[in-house]
PDB file of N, CA and C in Angstrom:
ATOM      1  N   UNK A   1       5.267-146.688 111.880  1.00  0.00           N
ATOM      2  CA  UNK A   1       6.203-146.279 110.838  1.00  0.00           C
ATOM      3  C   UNK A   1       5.912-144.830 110.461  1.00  0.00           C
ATOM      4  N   UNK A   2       7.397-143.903 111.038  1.00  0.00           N
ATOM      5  CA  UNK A   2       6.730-142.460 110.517  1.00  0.00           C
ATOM      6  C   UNK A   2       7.672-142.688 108.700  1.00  0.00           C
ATOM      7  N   UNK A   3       6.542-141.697 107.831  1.00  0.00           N
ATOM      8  CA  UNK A   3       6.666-141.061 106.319  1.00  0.00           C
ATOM      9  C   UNK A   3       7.745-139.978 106.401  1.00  0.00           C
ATOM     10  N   UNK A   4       8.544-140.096 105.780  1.00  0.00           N
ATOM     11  CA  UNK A   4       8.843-138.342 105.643  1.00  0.00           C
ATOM     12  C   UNK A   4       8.216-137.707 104.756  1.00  0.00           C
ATOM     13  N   UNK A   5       7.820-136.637 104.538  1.00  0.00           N
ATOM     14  CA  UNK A   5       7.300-135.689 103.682  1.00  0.00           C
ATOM     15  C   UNK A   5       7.747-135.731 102.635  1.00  0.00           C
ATOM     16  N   UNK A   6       9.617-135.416 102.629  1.00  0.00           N
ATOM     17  CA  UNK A   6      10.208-135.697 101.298  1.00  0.00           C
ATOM     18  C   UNK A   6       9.742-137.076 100.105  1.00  0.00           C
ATOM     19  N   UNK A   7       9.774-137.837 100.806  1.00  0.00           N
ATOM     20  CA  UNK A   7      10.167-139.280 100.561  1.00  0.00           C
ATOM     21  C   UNK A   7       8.360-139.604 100.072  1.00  0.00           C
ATOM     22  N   UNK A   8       7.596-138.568  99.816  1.00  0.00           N
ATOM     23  CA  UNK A   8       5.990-138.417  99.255  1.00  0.00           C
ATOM     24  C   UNK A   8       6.219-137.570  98.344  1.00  0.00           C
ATOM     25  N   UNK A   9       6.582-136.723  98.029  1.00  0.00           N
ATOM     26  CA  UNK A   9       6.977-135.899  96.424  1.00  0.00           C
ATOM     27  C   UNK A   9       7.168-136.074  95.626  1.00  0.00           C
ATOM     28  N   UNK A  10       7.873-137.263  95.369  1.00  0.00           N
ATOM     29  CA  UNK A  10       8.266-137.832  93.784  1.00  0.00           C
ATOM     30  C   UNK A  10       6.807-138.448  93.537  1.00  0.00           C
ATOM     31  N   UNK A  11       5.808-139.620  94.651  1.00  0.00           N
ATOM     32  CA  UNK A  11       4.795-140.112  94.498  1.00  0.00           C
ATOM     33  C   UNK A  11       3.971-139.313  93.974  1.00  0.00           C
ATOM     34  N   UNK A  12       3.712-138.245  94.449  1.00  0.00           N
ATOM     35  CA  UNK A  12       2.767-136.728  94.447  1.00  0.00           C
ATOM     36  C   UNK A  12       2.777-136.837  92.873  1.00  0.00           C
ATOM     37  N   UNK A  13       4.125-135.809  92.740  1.00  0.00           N
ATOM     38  CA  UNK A  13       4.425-135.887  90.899  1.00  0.00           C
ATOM     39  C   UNK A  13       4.103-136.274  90.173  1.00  0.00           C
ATOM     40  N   UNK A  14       4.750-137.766  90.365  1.00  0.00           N
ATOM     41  CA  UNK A  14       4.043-138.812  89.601  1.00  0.00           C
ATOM     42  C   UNK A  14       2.671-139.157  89.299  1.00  0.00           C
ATOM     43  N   UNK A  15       1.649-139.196  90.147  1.00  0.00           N
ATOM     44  CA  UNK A  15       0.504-139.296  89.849  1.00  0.00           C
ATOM     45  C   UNK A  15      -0.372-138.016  88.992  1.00  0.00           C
ATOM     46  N   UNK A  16       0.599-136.833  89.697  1.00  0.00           N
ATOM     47  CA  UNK A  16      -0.091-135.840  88.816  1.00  0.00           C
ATOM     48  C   UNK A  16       0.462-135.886  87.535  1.00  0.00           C
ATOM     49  N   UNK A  17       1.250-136.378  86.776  1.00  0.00           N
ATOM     50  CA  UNK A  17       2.001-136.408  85.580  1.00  0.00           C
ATOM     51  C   UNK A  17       0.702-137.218  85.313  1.00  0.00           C
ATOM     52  N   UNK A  18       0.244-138.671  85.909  1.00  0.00           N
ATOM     53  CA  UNK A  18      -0.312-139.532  85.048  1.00  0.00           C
ATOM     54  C   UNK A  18      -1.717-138.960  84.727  1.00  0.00           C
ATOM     55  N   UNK A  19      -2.056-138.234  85.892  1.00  0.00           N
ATOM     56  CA  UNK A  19      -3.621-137.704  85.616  1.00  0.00           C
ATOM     57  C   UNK A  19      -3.478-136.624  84.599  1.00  0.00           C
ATOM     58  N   UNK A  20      -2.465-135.577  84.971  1.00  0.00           N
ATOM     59  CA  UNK A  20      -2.691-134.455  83.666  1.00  0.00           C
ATOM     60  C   UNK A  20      -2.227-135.012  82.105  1.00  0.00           C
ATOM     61  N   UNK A  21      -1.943-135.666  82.074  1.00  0.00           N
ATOM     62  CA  UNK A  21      -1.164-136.275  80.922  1.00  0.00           C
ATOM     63  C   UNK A  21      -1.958-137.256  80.069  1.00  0.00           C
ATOM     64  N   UNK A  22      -2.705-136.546  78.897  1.00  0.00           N
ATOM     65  CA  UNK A  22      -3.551-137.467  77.876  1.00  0.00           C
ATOM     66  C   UNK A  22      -3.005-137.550  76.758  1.00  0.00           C
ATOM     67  N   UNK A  23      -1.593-137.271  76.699  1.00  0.00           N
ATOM     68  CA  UNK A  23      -1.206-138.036  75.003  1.00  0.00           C
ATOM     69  C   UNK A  23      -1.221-139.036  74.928  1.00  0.00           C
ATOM     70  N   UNK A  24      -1.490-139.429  73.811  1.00  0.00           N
ATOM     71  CA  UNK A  24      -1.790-141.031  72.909  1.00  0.00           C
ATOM     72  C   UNK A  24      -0.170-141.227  72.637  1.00  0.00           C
ATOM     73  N   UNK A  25       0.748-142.046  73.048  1.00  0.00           N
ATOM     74  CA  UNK A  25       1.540-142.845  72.420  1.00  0.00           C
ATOM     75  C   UNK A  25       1.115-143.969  71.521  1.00  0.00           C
ATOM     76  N   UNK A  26       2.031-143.445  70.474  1.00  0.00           N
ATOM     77  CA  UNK A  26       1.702-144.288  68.899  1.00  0.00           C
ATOM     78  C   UNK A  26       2.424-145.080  68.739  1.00  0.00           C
ATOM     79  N   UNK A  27       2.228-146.098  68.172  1.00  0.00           N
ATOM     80  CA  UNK A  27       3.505-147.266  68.128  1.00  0.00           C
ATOM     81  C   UNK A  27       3.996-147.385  66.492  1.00  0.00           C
ATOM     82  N   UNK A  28       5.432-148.173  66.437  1.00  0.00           N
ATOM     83  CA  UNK A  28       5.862-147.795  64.824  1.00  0.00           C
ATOM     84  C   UNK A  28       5.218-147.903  63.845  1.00  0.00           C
ATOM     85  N   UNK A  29       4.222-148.578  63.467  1.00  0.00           N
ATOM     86  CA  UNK A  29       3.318-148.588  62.357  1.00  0.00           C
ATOM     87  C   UNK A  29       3.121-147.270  62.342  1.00  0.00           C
ATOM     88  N   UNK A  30       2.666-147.134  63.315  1.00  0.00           N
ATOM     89  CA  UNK A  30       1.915-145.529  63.013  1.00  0.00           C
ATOM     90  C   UNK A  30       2.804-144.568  62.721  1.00  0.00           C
ATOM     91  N   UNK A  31       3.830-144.826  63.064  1.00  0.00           N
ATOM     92  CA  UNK A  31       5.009-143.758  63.089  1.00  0.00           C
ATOM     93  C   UNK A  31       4.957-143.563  61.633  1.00  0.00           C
ATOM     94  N   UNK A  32       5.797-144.986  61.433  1.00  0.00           N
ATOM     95  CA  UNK A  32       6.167-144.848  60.158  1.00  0.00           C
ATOM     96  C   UNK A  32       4.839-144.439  58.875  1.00  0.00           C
ATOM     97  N   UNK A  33       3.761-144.685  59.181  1.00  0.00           N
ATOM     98  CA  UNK A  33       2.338-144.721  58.437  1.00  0.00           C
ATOM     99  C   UNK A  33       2.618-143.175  58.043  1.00  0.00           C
ATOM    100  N   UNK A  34       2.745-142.237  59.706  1.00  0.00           N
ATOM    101  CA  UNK A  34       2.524-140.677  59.715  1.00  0.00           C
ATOM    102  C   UNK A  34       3.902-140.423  58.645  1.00  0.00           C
ATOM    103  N   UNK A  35       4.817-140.319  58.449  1.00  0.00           N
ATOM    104  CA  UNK A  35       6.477-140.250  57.902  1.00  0.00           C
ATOM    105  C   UNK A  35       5.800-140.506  56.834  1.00  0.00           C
ATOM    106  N   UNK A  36       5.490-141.749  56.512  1.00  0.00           N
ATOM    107  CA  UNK A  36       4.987-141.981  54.694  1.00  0.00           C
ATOM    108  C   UNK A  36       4.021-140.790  54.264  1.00  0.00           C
ATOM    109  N   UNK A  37       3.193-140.520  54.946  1.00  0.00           N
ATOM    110  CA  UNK A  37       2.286-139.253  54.742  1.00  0.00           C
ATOM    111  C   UNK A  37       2.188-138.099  54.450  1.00  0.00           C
ATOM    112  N   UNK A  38       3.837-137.581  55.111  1.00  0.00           N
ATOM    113  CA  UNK A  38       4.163-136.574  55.248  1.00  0.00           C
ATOM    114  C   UNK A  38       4.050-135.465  56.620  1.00  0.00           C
ATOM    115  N   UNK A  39       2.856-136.844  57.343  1.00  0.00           N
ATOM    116  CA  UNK A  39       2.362-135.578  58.312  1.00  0.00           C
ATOM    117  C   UNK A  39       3.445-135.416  59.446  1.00  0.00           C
ATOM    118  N   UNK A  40       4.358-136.542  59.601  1.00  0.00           N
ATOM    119  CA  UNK A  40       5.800-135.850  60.194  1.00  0.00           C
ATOM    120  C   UNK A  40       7.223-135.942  59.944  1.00  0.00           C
ATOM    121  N   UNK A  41       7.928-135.331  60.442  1.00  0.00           N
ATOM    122  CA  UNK A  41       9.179-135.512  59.747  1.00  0.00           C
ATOM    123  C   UNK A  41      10.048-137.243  60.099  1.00  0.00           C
ATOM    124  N   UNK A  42      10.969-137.476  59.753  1.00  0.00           N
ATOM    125  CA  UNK A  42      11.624-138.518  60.227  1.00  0.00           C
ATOM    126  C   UNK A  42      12.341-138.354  60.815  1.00  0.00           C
ATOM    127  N   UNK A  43      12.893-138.877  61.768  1.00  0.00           N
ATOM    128  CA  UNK A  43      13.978-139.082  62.876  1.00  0.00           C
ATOM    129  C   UNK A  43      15.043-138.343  62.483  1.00  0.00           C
ATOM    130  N   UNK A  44      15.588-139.153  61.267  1.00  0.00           N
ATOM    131  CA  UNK A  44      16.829-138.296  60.510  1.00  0.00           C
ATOM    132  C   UNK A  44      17.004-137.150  60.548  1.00  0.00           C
ATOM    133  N   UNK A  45      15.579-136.358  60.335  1.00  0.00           N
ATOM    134  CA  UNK A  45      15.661-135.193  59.754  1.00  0.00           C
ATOM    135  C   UNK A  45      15.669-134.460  61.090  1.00  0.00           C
ATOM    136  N   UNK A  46      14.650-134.632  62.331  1.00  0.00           N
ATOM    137  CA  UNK A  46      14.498-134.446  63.907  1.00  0.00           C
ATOM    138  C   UNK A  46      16.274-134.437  64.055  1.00  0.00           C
ATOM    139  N   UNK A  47      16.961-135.323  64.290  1.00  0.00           N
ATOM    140  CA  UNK A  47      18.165-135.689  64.522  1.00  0.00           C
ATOM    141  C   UNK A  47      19.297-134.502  64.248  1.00  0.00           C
ATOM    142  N   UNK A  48      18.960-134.270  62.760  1.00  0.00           N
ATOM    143  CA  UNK A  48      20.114-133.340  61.797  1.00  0.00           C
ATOM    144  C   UNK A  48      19.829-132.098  62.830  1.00  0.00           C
ATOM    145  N   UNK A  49      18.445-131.650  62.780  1.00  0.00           N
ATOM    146  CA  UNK A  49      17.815-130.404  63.376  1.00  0.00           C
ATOM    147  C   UNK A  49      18.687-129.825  64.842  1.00  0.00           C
ATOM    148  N   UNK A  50      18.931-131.285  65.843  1.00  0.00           N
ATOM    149  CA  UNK A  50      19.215-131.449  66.710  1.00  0.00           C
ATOM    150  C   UNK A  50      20.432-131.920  67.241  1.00  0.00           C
ATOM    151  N   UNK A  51      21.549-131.350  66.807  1.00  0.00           N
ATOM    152  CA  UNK A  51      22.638-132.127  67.166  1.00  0.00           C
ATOM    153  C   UNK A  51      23.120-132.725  68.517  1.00  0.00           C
ATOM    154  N   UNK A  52      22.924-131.832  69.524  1.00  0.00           N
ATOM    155  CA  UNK A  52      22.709-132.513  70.586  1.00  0.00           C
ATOM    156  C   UNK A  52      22.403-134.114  70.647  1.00  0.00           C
ATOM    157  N   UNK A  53      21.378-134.454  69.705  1.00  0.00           N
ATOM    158  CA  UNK A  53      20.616-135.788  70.171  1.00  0.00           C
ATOM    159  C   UNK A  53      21.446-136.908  69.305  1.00  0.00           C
ATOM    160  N   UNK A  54      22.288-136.324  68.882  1.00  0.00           N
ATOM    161  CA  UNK A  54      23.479-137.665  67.877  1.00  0.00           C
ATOM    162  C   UNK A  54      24.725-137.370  69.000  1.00  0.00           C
ATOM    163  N   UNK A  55      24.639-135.981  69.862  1.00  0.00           N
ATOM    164  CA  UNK A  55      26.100-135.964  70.538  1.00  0.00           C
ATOM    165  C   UNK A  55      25.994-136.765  71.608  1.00  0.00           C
ATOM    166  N   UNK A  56      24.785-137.088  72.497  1.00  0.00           N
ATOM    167  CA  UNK A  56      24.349-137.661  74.026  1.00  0.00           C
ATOM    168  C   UNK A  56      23.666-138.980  73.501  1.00  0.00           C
ATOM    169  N   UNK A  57      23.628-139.714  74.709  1.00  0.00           N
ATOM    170  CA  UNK A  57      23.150-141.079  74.640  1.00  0.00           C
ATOM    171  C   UNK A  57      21.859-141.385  75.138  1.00  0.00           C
ATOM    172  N   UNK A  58      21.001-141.385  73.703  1.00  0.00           N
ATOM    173  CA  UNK A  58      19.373-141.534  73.519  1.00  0.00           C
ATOM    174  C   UNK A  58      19.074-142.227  74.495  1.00  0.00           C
ATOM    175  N   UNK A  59      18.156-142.029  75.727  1.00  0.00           N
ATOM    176  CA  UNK A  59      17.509-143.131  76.333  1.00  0.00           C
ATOM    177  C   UNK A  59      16.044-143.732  76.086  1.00  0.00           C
ATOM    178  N   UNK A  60      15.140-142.766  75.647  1.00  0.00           N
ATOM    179  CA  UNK A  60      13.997-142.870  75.329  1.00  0.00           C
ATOM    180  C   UNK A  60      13.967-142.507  74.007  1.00  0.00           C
ATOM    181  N   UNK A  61      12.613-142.632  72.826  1.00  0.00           N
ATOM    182  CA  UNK A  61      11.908-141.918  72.295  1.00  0.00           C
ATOM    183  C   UNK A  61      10.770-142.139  72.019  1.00  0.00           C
ATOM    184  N   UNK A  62      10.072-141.187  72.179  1.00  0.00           N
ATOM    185  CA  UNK A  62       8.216-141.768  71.579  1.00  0.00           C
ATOM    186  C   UNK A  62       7.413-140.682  70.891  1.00  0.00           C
ATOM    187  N   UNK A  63       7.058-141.300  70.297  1.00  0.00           N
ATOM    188  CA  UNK A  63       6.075-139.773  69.497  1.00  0.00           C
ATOM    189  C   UNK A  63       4.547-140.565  70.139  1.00  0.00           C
ATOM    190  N   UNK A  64       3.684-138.884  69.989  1.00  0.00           N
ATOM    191  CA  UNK A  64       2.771-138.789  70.820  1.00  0.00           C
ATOM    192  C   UNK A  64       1.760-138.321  70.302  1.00  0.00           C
ATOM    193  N   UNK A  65       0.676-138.427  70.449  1.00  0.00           N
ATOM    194  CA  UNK A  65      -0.987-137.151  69.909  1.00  0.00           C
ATOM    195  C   UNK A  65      -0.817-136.193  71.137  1.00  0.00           C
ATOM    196  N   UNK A  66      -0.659-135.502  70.620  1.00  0.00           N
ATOM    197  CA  UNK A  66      -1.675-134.463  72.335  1.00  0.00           C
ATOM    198  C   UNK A  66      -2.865-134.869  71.862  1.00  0.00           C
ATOM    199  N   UNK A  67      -3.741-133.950  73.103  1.00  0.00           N
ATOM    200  CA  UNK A  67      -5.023-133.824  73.361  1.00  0.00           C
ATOM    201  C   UNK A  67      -5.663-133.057  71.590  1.00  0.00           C
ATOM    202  N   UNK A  68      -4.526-131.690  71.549  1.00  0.00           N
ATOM    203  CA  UNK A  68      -5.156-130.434  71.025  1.00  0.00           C
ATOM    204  C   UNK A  68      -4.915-131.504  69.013  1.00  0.00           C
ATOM    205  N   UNK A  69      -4.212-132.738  68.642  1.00  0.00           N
ATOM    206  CA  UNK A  69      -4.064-133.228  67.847  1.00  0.00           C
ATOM    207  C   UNK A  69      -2.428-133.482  67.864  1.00  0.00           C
ATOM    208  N   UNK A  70      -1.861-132.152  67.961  1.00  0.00           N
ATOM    209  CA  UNK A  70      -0.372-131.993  67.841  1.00  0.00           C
ATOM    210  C   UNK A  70       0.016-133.457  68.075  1.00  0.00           C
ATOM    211  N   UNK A  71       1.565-133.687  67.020  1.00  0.00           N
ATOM    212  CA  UNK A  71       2.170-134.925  67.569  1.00  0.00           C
ATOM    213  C   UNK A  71       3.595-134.720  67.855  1.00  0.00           C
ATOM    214  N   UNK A  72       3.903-135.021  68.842  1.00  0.00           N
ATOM    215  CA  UNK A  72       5.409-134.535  69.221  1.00  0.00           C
ATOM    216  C   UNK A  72       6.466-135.740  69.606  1.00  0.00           C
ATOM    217  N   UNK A  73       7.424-135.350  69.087  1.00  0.00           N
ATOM    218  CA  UNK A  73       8.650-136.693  69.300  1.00  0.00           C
ATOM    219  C   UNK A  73       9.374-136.118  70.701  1.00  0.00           C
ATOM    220  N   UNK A  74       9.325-137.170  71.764  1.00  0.00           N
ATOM    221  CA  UNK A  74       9.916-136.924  73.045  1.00  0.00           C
ATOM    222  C   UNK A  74      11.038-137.568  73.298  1.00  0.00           C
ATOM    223  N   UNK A  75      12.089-136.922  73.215  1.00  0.00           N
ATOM    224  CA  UNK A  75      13.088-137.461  73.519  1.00  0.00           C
ATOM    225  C   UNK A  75      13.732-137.412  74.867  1.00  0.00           C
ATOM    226  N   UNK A  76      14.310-138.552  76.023  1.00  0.00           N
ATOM    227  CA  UNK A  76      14.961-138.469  76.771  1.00  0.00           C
ATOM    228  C   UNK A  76      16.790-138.690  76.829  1.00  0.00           C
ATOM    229  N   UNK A  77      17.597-137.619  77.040  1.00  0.00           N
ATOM    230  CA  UNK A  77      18.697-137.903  76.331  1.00  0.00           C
ATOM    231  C   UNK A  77      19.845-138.020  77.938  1.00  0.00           C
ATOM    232  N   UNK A  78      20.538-138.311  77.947  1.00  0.00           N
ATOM    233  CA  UNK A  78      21.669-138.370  78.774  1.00  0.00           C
ATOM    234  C   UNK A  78      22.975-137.902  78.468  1.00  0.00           C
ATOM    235  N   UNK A  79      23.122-136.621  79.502  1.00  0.00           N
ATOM    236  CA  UNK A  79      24.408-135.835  79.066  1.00  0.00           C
ATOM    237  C   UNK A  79      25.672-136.187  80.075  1.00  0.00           C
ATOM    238  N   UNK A  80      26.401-135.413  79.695  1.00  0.00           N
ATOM    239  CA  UNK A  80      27.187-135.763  81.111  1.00  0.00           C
ATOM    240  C   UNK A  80      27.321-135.526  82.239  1.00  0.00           C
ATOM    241  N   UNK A  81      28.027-135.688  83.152  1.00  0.00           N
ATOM    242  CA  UNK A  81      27.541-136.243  84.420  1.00  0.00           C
ATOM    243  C   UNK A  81      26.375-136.243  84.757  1.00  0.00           C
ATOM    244  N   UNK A  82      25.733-137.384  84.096  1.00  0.00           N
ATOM    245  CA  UNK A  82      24.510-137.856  84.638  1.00  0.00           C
ATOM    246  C   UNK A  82      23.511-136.989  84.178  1.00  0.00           C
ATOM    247  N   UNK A  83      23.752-135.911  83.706  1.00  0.00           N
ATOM    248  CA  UNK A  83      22.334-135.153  83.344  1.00  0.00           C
ATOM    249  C   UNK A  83      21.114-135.308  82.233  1.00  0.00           C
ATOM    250  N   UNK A  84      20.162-135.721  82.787  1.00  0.00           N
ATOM    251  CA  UNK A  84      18.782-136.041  81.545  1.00  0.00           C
ATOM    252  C   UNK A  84      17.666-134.789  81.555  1.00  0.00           C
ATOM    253  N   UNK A  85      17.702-135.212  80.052  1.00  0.00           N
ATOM    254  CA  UNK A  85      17.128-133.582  79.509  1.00  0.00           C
ATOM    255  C   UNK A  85      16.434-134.405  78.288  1.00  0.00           C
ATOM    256  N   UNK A  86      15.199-133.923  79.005  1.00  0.00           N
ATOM    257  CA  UNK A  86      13.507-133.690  77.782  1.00  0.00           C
ATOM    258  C   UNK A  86      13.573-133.163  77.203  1.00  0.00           C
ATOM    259  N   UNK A  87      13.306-133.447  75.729  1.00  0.00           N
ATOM    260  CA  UNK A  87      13.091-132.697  74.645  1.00  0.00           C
ATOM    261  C   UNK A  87      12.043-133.278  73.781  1.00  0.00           C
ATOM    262  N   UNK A  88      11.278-132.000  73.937  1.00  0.00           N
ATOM    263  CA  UNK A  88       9.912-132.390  73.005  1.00  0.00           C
ATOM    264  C   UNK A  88       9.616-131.484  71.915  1.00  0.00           C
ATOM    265  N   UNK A  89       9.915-132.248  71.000  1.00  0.00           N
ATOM    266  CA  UNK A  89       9.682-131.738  68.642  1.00  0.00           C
ATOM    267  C   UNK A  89       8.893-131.917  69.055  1.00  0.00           C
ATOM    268  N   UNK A  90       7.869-130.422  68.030  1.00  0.00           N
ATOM    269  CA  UNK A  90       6.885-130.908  67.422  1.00  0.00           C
ATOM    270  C   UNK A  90       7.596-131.846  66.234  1.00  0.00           C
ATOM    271  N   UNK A  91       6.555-132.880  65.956  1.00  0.00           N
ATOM    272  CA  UNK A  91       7.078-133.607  64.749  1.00  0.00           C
ATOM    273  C   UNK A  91       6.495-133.423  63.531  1.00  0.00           C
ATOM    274  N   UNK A  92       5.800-132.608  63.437  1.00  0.00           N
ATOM    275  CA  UNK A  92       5.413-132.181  62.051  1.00  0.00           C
ATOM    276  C   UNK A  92       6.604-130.527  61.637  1.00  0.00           C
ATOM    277  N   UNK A  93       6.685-129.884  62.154  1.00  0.00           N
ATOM    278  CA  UNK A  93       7.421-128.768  62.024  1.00  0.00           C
ATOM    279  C   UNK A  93       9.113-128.854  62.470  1.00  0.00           C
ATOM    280  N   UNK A  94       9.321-129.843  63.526  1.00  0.00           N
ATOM    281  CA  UNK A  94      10.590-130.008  64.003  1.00  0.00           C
ATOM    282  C   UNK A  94      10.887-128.722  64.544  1.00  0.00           C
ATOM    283  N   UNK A  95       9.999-127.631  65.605  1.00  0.00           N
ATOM    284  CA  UNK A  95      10.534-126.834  66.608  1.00  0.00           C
ATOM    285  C   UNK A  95      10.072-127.449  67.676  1.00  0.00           C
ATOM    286  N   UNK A  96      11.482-126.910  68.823  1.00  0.00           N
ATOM    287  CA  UNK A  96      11.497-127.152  70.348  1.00  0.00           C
ATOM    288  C   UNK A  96       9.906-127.052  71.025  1.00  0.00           C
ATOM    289  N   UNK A  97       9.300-127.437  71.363  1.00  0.00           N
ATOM    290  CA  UNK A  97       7.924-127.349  71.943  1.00  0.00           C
ATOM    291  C   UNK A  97       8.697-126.968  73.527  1.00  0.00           C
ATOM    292  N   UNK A  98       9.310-127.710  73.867  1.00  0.00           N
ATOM    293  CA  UNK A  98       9.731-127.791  75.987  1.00  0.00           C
ATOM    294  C   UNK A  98      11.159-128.791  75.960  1.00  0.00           C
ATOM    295  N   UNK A  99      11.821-127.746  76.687  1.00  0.00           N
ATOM    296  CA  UNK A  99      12.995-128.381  77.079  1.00  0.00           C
ATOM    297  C   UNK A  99      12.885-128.851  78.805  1.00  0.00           C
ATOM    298  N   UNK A 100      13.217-129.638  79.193  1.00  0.00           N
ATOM    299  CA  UNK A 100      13.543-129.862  81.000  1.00  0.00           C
ATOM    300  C   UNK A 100      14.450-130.863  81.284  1.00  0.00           C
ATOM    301  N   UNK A 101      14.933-130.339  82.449  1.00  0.00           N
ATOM    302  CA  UNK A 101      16.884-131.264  83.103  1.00  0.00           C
ATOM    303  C   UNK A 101      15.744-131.943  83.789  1.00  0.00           C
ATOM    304  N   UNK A 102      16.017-132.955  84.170  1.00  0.00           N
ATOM    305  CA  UNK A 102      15.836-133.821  85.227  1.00  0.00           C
ATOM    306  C   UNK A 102      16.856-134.010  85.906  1.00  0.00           C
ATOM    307  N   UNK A 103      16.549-134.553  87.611  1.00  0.00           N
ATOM    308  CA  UNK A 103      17.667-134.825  88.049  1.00  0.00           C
ATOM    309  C   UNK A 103      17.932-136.429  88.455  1.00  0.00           C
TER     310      UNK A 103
END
């Protein structure tokens, strides 16, 4: 059985996403715990900031620790024709940290 080369790239990626990649995903307690606190904003407010993300159809969201503490709300959104686009709040400040299309 020959590999194609192509058809090993997405695998490649992928593993390097999982190795470079040490944020802590938090689950809603915590969410909501951080929101009661103050230490981030709420969705609502992420949302208003962002109109885009009330105009396209949410597929993901998760808020996260980085490494450095930062916690950021990641959103995966779906535009049209087919286009998905990352967007990562900080969630304490609500600025763009990284935008990226996927295909």
């Amino acid at each position: 059985m020959r590999i194609h080369k192509a058809s090993i790239y997405p695998f490649i990626f992928l593993s390097l996403l999982i190795t470079n990649s040490q944020a802590e995903s938090l689950g809603a307690d915590d969410a909501l715990a951080l929101v009661d606190t103050g230490q981030v904003l709420p969705l609502s407010d992420i949302i208003s900031l962002y109109p885009v993300l009330s105009d396209s159809r949410l597929l993901d969201i998760e808020l996260e620790r980085e490494d450095d503490g930062t916690l950021i709300y990641e959103f995966e959104i779906l535009q049209e024709e087919n286009l998905v686009i990352e967007l990562e709040i900080n969630a304490s400040t609500g600025q763009l940290v990284r935008e990226e299309f996927e295909e």
